[in-house]
C-alpha atoms as a PDB file:
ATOM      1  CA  UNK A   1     -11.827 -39.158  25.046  1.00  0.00           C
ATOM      2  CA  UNK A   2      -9.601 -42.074  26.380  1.00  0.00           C
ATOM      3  CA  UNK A   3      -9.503 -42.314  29.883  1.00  0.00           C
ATOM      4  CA  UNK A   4      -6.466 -44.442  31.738  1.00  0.00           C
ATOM      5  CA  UNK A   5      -8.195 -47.282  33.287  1.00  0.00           C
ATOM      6  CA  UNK A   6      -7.155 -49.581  36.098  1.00  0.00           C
ATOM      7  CA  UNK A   7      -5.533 -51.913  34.002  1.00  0.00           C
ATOM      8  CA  UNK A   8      -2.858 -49.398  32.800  1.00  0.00           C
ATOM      9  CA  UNK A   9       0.519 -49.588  34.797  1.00  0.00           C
ATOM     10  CA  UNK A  10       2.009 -46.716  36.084  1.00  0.00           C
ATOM     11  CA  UNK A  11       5.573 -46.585  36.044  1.00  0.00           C
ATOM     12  CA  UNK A  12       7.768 -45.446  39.208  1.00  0.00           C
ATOM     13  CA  UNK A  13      11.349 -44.935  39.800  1.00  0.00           C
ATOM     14  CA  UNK A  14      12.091 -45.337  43.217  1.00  0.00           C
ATOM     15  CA  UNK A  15      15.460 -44.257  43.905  1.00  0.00           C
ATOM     16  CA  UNK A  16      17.102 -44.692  47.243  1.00  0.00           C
ATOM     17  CA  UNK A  17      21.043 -45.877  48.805  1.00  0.00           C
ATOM     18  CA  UNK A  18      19.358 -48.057  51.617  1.00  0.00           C
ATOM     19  CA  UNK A  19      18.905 -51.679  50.230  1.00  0.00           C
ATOM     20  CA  UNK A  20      16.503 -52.464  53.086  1.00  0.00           C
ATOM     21  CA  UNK A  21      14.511 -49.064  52.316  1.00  0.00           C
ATOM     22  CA  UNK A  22      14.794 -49.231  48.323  1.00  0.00           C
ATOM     23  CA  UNK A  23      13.502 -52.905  48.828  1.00  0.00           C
ATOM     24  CA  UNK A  24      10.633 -51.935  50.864  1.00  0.00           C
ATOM     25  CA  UNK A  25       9.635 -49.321  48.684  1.00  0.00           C
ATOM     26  CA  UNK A  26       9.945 -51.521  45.755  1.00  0.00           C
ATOM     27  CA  UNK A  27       7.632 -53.794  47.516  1.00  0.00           C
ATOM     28  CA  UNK A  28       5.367 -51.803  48.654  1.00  0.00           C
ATOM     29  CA  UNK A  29       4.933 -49.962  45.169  1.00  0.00           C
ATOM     30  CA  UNK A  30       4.766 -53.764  43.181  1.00  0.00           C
ATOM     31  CA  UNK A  31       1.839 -54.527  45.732  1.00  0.00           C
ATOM     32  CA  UNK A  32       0.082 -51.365  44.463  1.00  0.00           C
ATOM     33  CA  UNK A  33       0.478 -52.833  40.790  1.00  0.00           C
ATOM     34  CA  UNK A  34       2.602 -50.460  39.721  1.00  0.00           C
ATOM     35  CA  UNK A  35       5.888 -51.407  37.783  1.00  0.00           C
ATOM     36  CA  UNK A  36       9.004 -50.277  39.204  1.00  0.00           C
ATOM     37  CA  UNK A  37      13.004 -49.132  38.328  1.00  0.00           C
ATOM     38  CA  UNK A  38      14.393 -49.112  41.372  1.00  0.00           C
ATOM     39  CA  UNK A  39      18.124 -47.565  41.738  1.00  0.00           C
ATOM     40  CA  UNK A  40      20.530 -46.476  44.368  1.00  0.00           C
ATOM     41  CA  UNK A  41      21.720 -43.139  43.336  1.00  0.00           C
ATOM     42  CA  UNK A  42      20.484 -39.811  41.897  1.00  0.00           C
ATOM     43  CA  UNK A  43      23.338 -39.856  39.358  1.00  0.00           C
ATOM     44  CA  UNK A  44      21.724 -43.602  38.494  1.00  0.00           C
ATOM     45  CA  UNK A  45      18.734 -42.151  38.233  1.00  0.00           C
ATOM     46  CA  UNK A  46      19.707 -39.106  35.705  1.00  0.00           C
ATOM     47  CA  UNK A  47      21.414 -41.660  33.790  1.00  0.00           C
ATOM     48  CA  UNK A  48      18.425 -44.350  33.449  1.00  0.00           C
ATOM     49  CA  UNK A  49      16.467 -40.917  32.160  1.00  0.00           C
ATOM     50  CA  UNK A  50      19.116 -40.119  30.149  1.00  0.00           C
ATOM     51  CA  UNK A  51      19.998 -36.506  31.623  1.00  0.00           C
ATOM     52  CA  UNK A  52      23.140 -37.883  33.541  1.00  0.00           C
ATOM     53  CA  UNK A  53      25.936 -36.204  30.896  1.00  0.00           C
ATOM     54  CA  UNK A  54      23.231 -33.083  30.116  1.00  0.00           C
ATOM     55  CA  UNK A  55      22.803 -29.800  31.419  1.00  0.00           C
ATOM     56  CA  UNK A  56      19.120 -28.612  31.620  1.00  0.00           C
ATOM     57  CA  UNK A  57      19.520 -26.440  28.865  1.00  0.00           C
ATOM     58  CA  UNK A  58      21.447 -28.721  26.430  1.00  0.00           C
ATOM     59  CA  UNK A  59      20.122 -28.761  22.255  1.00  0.00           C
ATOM     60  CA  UNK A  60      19.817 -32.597  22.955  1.00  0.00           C
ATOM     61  CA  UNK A  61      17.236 -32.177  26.214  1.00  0.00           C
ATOM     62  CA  UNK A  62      15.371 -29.551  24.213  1.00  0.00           C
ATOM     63  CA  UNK A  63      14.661 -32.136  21.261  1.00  0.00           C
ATOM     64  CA  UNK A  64      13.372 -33.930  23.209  1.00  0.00           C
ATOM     65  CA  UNK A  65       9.736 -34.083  23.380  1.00  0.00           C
ATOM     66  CA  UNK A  66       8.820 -32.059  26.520  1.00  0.00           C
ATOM     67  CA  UNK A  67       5.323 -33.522  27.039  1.00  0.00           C
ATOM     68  CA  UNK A  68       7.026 -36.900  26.887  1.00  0.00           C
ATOM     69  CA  UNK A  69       8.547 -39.070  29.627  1.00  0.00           C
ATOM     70  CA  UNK A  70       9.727 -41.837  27.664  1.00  0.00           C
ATOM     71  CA  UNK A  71      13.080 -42.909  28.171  1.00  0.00           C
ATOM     72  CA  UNK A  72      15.267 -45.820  26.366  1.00  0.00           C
ATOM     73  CA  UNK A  73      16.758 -47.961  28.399  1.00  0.00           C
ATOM     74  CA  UNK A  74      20.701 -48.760  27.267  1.00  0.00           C
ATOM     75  CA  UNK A  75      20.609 -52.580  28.834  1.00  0.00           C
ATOM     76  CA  UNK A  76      17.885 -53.679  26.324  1.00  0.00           C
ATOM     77  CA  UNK A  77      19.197 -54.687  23.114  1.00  0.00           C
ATOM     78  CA  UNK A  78      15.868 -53.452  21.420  1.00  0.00           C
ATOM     79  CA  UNK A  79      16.084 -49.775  22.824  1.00  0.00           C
ATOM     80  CA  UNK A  80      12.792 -50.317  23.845  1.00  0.00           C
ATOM     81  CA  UNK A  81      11.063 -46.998  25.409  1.00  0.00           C
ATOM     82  CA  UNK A  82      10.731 -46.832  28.772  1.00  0.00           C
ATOM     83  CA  UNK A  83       8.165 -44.372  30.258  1.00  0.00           C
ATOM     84  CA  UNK A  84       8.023 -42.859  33.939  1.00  0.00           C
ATOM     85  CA  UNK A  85       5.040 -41.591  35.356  1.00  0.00           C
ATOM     86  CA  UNK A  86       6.690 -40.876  38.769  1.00  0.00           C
ATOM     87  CA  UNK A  87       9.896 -40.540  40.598  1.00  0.00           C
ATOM     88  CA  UNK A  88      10.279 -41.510  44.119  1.00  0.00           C
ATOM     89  CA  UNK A  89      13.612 -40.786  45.937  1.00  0.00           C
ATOM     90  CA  UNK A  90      15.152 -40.647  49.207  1.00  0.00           C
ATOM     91  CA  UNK A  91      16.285 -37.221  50.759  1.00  0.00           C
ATOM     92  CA  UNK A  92      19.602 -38.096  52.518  1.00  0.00           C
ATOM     93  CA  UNK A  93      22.013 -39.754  49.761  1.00  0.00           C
ATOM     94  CA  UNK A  94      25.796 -39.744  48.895  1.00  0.00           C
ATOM     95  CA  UNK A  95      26.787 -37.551  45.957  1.00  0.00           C
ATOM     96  CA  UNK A  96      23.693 -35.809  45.038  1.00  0.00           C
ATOM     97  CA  UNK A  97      20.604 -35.522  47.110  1.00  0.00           C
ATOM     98  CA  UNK A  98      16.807 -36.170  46.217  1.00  0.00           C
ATOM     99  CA  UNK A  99      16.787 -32.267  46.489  1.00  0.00           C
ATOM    100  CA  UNK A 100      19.485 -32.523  43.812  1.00  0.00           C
ATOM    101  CA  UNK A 101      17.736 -35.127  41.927  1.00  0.00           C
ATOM    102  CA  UNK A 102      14.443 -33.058  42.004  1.00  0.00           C
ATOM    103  CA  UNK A 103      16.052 -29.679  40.590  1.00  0.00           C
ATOM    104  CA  UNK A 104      17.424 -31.381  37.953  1.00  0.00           C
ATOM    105  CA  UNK A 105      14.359 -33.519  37.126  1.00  0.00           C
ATOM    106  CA  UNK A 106      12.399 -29.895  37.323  1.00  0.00           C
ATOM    107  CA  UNK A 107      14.883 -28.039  35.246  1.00  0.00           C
ATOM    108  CA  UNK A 108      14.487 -30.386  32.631  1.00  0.00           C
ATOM    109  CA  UNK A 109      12.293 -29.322  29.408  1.00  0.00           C
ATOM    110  CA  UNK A 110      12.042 -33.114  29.073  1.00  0.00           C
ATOM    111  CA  UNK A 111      11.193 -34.252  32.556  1.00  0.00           C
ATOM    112  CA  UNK A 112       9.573 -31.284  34.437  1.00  0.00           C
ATOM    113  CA  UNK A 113       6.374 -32.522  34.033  1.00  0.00           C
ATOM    114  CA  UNK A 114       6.789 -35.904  36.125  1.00  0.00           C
ATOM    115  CA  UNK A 115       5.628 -35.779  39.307  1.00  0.00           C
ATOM    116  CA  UNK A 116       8.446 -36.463  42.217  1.00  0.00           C
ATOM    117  CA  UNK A 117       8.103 -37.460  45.361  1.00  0.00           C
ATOM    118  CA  UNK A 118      10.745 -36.979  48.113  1.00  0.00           C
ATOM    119  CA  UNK A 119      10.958 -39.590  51.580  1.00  0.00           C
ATOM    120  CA  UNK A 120      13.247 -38.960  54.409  1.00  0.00           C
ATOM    121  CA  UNK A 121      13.705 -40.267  57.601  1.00  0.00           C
ATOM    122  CA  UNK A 122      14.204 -36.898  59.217  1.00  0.00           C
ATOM    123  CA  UNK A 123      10.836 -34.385  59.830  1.00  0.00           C
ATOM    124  CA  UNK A 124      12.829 -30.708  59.006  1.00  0.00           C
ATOM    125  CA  UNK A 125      10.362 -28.695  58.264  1.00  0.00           C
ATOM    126  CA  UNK A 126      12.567 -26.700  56.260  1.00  0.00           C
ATOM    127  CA  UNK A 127      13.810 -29.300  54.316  1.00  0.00           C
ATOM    128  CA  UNK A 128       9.950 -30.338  53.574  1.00  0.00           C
ATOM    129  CA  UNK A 129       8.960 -26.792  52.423  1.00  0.00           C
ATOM    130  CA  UNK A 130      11.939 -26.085  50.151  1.00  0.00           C
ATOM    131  CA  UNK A 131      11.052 -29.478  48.517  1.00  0.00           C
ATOM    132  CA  UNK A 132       7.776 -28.765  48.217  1.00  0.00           C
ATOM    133  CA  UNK A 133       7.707 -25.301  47.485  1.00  0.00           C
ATOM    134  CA  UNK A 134      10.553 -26.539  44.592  1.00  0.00           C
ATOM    135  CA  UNK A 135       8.390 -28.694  42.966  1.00  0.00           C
ATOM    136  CA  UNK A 136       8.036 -32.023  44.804  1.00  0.00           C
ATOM    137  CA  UNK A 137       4.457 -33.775  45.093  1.00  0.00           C
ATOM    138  CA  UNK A 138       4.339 -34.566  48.443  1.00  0.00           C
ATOM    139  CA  UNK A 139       6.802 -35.561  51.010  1.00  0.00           C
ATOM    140  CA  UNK A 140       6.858 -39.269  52.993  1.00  0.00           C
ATOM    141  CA  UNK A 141       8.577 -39.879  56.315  1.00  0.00           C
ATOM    142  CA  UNK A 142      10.059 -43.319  56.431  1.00  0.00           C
ATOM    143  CA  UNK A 143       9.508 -45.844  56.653  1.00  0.00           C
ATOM    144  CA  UNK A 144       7.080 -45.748  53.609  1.00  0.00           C
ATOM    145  CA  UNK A 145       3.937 -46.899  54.603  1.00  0.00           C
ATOM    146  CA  UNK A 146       0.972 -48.500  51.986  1.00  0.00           C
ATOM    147  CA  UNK A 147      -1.029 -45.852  53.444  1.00  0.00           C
ATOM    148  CA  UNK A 148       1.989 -43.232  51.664  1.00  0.00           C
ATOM    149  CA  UNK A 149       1.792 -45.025  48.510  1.00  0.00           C
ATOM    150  CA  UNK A 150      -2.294 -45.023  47.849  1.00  0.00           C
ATOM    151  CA  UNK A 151      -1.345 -40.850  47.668  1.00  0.00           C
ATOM    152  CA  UNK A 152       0.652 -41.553  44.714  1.00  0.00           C
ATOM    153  CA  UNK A 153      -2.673 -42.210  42.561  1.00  0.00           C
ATOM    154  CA  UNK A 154      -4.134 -38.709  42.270  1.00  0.00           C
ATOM    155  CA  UNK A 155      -0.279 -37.518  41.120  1.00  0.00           C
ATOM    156  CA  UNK A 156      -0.279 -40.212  38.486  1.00  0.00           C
ATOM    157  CA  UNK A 157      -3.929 -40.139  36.876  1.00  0.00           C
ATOM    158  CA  UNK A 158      -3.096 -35.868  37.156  1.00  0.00           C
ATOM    159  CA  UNK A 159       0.106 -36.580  35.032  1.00  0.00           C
ATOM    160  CA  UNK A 160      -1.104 -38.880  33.022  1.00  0.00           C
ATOM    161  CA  UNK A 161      -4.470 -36.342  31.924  1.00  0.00           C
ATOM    162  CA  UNK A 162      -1.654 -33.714  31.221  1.00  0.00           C
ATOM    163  CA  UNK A 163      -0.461 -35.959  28.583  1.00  0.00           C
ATOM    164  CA  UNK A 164      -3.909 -36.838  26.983  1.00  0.00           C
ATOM    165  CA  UNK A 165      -4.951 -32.836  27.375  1.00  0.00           C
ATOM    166  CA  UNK A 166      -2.804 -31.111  24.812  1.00  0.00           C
ATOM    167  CA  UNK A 167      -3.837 -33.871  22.395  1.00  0.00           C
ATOM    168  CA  UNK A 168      -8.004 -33.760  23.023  1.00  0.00           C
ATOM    169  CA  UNK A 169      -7.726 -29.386  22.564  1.00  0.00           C
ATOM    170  CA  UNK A 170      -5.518 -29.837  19.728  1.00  0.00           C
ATOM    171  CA  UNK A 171      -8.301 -32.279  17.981  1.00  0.00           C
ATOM    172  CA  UNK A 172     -11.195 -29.566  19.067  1.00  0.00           C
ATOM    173  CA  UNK A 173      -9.557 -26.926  18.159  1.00  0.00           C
ATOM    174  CA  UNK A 174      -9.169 -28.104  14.842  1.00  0.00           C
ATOM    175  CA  UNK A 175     -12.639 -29.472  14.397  1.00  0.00           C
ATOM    176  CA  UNK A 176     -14.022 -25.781  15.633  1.00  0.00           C
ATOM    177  CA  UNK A 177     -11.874 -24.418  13.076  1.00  0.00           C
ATOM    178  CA  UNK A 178     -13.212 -26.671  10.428  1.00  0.00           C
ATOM    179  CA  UNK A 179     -16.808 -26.548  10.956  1.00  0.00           C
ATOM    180  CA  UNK A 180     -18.662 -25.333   9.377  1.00  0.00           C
ATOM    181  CA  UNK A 181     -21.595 -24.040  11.905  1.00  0.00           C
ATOM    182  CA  UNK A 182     -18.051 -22.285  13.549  1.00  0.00           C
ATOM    183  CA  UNK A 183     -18.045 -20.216  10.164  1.00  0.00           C
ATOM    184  CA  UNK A 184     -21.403 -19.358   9.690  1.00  0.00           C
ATOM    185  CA  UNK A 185     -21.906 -18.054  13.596  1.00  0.00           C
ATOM    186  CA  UNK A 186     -18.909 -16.043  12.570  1.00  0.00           C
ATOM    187  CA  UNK A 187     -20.827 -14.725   9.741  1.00  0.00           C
ATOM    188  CA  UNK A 188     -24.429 -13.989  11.340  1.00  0.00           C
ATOM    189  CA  UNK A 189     -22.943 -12.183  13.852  1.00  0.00           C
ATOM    190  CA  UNK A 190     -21.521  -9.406  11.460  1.00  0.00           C
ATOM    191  CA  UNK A 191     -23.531  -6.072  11.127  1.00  0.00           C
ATOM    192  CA  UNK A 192     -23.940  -4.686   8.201  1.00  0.00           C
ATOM    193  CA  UNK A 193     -23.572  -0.882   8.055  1.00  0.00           C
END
């Protein structure tokens, strides 16, 4: 079974208008040793995953692989896959809100699966249930505190075992169906009448 160990790098996409917050964020996350995309809009955000021109139930979303969250990147030359283990984004923004962000990322067959975070400055309850209860990981009142970002781990190792789960069943499912002790159980237990 392979296990993510502490040298893998998670990848976060912190996505926020505020300079001074995104840059605080960015910080705080690169201190953590995790590698970071930061932007300053949801509709930046859709378009570094590659959903800005899609609707959540477009034939090219749906190719996609769902179980993946790899994304290519259009400002490297190579094309070279990108993957996101988390998205982190601020609540109050111009044009579309993390709220926004967060439906979209959760009505994606491609993206669903990431875990996303939502900060604010402002402690609505209301606004912290409907993003929870809509799919969000946890909520952070700003400013973003170290403390905040050590709860990111359990999200990320939880995502990242969701990926490596469908592959280890898939492989014992198989062997169960190929052995041949599987077979001859199968056989014993018949009664013959």
């Amino acid at each position: 079974m392979v296990l993510a160990t502490e040298t893998t790098q998670f990848h976060v996409l912190a996505v926020d208008d505020s300079n001074i917050d995104r840059k605080l964020i960015e910080r705080l996350l690169k201190t953590s040793s995790y590698q970071v995309t930061a932007v300053d809009s949801g509709s930046k955000a859709l378009e570094f995953l590659g959903l800005n021109n899609n609707d959540s139930n477009n034939e090219d979303d749906q190719e996609r692989s769902s179980n993946s969250a790899s994304v290519s990147s259009d400002d490297d030359q190579n094309h070279q896959e990108v993957e996101v283990n988390l998205i982190i984004t601020d609540y109050c923004m111009p044009g579309m809100t993390g709220y926004d962000l967060l439906k979209k990322i959760k009505g994606s067959s491609s993206f669903k699966d990431i875990p996303v975070v939502i900060m604010s400055s402002e402690n609505i309850p209301s606004r912290i249930n409907r993003c929870l209860e809509d799919g969000a990981e946890e909520f952070f009142l700003k400013p973003v505190q170290l403390s905040d970002v050590n709860k990111l781990k359990p999200h990320l190792m939880r995502g990242r075992s969701k990926e490596i789960q469908p592959n280890m069943n898939k492989r014992k499912g198989m062997e169960e169906i190929n052995s041949p002790d599987r077979t001859r159980t199968r056989y014993n237990e018949l009664e013959v009448v």
